[in-house]
C-alpha atoms as a PDB file:
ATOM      1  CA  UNK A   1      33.883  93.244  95.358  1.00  0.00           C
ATOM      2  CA  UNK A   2      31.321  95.775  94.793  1.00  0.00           C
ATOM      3  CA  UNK A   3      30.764  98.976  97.118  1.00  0.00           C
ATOM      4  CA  UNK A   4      29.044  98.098  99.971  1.00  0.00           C
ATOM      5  CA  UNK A   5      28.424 100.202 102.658  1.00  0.00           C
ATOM      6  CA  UNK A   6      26.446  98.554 105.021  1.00  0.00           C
ATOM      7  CA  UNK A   7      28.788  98.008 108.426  1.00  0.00           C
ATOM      8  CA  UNK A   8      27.757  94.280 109.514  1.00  0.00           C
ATOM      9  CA  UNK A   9      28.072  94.794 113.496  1.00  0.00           C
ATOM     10  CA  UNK A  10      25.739  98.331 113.239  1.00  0.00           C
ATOM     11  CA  UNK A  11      22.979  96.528 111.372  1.00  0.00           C
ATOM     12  CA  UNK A  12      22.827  93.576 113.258  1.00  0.00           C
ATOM     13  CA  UNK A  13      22.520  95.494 116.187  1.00  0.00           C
ATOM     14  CA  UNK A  14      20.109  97.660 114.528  1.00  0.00           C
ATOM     15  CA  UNK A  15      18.533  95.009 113.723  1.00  0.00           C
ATOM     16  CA  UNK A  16      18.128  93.484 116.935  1.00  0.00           C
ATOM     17  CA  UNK A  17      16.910  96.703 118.869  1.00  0.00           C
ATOM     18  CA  UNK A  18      13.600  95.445 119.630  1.00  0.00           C
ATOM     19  CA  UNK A  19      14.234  91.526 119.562  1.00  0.00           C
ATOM     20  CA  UNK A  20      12.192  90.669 122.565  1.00  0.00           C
ATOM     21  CA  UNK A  21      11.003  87.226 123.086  1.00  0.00           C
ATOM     22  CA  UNK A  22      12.499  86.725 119.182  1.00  0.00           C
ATOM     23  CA  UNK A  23      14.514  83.044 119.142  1.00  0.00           C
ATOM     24  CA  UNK A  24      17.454  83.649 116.919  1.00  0.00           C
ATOM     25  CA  UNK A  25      19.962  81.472 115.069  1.00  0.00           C
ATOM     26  CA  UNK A  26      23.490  82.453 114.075  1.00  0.00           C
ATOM     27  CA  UNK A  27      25.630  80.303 111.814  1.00  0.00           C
ATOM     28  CA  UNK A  28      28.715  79.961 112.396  1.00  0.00           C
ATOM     29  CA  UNK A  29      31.888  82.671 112.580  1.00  0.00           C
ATOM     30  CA  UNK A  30      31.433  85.953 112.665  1.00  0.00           C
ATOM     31  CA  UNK A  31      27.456  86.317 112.301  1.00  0.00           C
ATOM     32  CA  UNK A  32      27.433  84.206 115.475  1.00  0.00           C
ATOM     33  CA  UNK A  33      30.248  86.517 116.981  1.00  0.00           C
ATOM     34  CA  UNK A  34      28.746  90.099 115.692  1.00  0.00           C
ATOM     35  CA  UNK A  35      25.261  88.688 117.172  1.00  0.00           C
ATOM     36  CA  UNK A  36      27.289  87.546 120.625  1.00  0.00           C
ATOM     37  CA  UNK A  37      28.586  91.108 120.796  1.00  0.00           C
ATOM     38  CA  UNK A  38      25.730  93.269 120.359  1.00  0.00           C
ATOM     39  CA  UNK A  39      22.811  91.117 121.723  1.00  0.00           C
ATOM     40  CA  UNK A  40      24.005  88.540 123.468  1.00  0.00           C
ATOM     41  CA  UNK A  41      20.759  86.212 125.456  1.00  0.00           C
ATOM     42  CA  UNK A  42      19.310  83.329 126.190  1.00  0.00           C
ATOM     43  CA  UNK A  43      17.019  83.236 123.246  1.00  0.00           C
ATOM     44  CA  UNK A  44      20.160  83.224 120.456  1.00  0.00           C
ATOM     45  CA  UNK A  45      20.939  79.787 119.662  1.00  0.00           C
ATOM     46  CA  UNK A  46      24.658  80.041 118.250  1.00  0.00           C
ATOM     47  CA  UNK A  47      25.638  77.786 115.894  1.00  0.00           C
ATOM     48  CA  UNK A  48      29.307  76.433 115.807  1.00  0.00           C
ATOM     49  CA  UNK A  49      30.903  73.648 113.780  1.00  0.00           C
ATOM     50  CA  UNK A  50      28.034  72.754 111.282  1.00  0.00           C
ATOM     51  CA  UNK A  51      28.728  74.824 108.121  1.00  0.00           C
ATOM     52  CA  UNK A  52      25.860  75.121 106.859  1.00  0.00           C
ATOM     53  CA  UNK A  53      23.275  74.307 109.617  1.00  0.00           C
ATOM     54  CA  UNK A  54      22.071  77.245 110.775  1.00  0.00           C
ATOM     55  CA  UNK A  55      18.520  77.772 108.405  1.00  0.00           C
ATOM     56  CA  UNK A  56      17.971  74.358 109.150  1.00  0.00           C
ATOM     57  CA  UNK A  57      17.836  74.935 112.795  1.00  0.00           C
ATOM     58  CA  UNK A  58      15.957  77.796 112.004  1.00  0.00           C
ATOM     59  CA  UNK A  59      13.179  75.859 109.994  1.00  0.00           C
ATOM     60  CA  UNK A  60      12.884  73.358 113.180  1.00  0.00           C
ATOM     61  CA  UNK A  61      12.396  76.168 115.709  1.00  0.00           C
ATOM     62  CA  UNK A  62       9.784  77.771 113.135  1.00  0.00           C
ATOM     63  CA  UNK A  63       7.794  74.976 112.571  1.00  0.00           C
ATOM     64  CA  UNK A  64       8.039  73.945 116.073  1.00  0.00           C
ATOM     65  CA  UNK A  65       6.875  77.054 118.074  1.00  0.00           C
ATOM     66  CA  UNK A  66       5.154  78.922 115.412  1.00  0.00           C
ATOM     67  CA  UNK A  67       3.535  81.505 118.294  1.00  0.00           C
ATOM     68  CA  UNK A  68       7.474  83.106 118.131  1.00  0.00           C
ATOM     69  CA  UNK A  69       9.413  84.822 115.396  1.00  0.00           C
ATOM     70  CA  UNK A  70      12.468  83.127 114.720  1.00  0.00           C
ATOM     71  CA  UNK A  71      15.264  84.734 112.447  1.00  0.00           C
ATOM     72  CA  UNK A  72      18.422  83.553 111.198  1.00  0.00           C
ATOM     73  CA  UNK A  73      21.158  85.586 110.947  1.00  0.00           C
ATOM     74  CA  UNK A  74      24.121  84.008 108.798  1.00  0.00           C
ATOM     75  CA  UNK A  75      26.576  84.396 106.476  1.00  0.00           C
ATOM     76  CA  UNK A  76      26.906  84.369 102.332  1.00  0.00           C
ATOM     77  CA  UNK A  77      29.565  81.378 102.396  1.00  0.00           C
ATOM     78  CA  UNK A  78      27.620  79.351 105.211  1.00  0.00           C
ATOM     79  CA  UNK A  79      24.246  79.570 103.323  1.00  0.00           C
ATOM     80  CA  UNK A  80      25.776  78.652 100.376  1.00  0.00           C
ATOM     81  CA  UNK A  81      26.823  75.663 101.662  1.00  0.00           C
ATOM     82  CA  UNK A  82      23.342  74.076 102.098  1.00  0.00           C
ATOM     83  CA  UNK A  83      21.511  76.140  99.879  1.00  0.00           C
ATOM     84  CA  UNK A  84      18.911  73.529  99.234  1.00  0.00           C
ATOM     85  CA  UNK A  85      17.943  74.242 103.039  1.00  0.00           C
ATOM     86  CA  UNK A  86      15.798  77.607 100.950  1.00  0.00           C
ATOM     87  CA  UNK A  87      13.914  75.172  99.100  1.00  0.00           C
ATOM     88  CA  UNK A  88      12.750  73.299 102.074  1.00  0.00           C
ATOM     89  CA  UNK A  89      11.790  76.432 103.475  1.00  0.00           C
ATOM     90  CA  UNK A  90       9.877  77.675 100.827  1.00  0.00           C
ATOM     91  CA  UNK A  91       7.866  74.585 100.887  1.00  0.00           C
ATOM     92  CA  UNK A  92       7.382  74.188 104.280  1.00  0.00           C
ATOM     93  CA  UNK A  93       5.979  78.098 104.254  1.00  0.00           C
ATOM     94  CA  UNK A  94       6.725  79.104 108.095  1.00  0.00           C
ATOM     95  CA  UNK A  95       5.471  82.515 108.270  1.00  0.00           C
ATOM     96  CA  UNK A  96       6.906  83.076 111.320  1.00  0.00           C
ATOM     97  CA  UNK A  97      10.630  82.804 110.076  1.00  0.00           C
ATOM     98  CA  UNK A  98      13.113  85.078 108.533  1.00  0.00           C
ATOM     99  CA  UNK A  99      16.540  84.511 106.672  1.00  0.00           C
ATOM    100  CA  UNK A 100      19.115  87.177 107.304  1.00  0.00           C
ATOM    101  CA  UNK A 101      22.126  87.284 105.376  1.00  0.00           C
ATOM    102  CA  UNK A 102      24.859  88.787 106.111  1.00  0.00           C
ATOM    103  CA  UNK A 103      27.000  89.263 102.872  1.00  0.00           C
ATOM    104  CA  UNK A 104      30.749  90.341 102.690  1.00  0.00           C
ATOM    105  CA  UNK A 105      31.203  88.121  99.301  1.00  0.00           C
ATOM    106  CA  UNK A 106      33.601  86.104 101.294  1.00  0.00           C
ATOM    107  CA  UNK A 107      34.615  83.058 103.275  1.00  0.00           C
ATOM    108  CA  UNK A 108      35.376  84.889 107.013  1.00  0.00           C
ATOM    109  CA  UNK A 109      36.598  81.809 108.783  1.00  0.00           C
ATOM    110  CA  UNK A 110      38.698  80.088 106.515  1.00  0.00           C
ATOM    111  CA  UNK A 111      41.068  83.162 105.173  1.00  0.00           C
ATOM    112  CA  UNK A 112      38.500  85.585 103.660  1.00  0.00           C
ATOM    113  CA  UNK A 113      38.663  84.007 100.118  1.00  0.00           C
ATOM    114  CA  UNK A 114      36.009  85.175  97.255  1.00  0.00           C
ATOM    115  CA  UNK A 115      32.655  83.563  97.629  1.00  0.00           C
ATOM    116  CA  UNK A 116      30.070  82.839  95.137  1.00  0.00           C
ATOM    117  CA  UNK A 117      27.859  86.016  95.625  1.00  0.00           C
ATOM    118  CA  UNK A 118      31.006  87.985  94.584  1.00  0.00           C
ATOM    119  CA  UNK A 119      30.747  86.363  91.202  1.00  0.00           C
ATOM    120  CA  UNK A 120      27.306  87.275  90.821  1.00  0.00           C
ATOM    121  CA  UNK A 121      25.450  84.291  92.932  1.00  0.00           C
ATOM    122  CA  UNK A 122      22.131  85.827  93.592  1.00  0.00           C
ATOM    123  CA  UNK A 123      20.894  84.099  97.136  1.00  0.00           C
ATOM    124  CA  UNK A 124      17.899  86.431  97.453  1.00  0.00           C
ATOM    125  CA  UNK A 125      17.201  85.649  93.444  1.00  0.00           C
ATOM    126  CA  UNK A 126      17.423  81.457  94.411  1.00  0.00           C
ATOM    127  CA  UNK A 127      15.032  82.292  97.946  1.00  0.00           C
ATOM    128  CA  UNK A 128      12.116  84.073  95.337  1.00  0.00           C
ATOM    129  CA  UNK A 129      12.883  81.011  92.855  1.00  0.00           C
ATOM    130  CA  UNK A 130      12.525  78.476  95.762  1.00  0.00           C
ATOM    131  CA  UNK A 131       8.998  80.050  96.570  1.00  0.00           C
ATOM    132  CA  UNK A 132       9.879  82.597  99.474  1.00  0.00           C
ATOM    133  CA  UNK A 133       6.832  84.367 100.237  1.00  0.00           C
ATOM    134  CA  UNK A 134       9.668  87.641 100.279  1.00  0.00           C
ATOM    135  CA  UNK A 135      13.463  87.940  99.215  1.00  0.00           C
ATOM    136  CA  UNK A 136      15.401  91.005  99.350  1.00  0.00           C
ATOM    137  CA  UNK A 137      19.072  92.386  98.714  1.00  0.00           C
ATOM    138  CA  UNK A 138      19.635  95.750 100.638  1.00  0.00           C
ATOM    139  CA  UNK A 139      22.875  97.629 100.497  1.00  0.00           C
ATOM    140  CA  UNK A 140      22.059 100.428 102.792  1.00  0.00           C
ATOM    141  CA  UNK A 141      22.168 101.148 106.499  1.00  0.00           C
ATOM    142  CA  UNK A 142      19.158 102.738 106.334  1.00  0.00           C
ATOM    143  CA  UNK A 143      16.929  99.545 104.904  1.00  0.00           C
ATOM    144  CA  UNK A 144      17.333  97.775 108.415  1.00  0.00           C
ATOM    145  CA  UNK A 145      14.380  99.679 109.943  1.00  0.00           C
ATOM    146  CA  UNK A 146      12.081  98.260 107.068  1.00  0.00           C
ATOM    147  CA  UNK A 147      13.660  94.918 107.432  1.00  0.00           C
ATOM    148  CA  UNK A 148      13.190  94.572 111.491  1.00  0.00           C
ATOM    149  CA  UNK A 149       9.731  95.513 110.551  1.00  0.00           C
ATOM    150  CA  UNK A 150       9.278  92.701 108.220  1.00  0.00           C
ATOM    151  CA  UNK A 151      10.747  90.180 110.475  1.00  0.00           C
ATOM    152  CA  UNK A 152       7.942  91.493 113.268  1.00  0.00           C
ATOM    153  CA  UNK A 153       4.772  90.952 110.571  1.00  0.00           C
ATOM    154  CA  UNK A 154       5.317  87.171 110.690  1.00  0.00           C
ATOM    155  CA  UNK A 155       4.391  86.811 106.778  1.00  0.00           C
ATOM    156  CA  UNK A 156       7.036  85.124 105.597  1.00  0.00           C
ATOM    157  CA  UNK A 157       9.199  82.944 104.854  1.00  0.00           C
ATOM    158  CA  UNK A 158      10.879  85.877 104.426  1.00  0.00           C
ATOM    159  CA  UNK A 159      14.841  86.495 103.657  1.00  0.00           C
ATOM    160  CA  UNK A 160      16.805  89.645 103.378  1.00  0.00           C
ATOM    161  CA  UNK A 161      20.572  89.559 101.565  1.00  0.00           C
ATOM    162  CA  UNK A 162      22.470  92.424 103.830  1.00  0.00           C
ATOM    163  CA  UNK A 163      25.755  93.519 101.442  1.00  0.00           C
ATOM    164  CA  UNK A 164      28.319  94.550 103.932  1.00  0.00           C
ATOM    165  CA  UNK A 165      31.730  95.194 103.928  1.00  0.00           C
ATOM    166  CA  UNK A 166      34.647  92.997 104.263  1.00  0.00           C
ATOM    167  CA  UNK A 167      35.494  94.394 107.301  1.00  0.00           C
ATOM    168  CA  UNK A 168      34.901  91.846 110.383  1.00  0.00           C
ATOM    169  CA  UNK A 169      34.980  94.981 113.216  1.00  0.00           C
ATOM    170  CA  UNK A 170      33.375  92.954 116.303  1.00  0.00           C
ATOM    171  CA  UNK A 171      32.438  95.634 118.390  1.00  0.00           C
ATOM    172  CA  UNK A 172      32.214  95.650 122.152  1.00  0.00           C
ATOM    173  CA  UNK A 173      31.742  92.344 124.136  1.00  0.00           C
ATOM    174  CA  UNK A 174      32.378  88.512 124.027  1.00  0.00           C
ATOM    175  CA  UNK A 175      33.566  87.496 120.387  1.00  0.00           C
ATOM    176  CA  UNK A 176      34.073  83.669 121.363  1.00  0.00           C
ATOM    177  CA  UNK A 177      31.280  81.039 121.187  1.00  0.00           C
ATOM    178  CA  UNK A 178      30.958  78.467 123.927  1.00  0.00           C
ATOM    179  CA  UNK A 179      30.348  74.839 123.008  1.00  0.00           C
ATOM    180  CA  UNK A 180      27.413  73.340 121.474  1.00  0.00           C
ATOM    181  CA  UNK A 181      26.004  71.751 124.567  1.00  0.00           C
ATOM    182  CA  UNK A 182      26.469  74.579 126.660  1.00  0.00           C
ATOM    183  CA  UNK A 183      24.984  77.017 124.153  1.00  0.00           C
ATOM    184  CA  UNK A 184      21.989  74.459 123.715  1.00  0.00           C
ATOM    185  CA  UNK A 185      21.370  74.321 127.378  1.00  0.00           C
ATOM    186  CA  UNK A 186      21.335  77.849 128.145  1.00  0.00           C
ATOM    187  CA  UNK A 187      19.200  78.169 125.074  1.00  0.00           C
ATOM    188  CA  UNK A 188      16.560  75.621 126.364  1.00  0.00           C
ATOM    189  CA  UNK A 189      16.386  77.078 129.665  1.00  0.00           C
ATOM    190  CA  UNK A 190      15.679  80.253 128.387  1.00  0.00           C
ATOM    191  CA  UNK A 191      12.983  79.463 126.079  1.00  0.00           C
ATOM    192  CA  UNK A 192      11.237  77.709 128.954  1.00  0.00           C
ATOM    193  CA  UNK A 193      11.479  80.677 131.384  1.00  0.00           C
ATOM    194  CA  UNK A 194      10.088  82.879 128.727  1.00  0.00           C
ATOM    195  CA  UNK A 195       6.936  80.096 128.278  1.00  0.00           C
ATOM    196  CA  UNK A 196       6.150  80.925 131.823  1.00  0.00           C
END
């Protein structure tokens, strides 16, 4: 593993700061649980039991309601395992949607076993490859104000490959997920509420 020293739960929050009327997607583990923990509202639409789902979602809220910034926040492994989702973004060219990847070079919810990117898988590499209009690895803390401003320009699609730790530290507040038609209802309702 190399040295990372990004902390995963202090740059999503930092991420987050100004998120606003922002709809968010978390796949599934601990992006959605880090996300539930340090911003949890209406507009996050937490993903659970699709592997792999989550910058799919992400394209069909893009494309959908391109008046809104929509960013995905997920994990190395859980990209990885639809990584042809990047080329369908790339083609389909949402500007208003950004890829955030939160990488600990493992497999979180399964035992913490090596992923690809610790064998030298390049995701941000594959995103520019794909045709992302911007694709980024960052390995420092101090990138996330740069990458929250990105995100906010809506000139995308853009992606950014966050190298944390291995270290899962969930910070304060709810860790578990509800179910999938609970977290799609509250979602709905809350994207209509902020329409009015």
């Amino acid at each position: 593993m190399s040295n990372n020293v990004i902390e995963r739960i202090d740059f999503i929050r930092d991420l987050l700061v100004d998120a606003g009327d922002m709809l968010i997607v978390t796949g599934i583990g601990t992006p959605s649980s880090n996300t539930r923990a340090v911003a949890d509202r209406g507009l996050n639409f937490y993903t659970s039991g699709a592997m792999g789902a989550a910058t799919g979602i992400g394209l069909g809220m893009a494309l959908s309601r391109p008046d809104r910034c929509v960013t995905v926040i997920t994990g190395d492994a859980e990209l990885m395992m639809n990584v042809g989702t990047l080329a369908s973004v790339a083609v389909a060219k949402p500007r208003n949607l950004s890829v955030i990847v939160i990488d600990n070079e493992r497999f979180g919810a399964t035992g913490s076993q090596i992923s690809h990117t610790a064998h030298g898988v390049d995701i941000a590499g594959i995103a520019k490859a794909c045709g992302f209009a911007d694709a980024i690895t960052v390995r420092a803390q101090g990138n996330v104000v740069g990458v929250r401003k990105r995100i906010h320009e809506k000139n995308g699609p853009y992606l950014c490959v966050a190298k944390v730790g291995p270290n899962k530290r969930m910070g304060a507040g709810p860790a578990r997920i509800r179910d999938g038609v609970m977290t799609k209802v509250d979602f709905m309702r809350a994207l209509e509420a902020s329409d009015a």
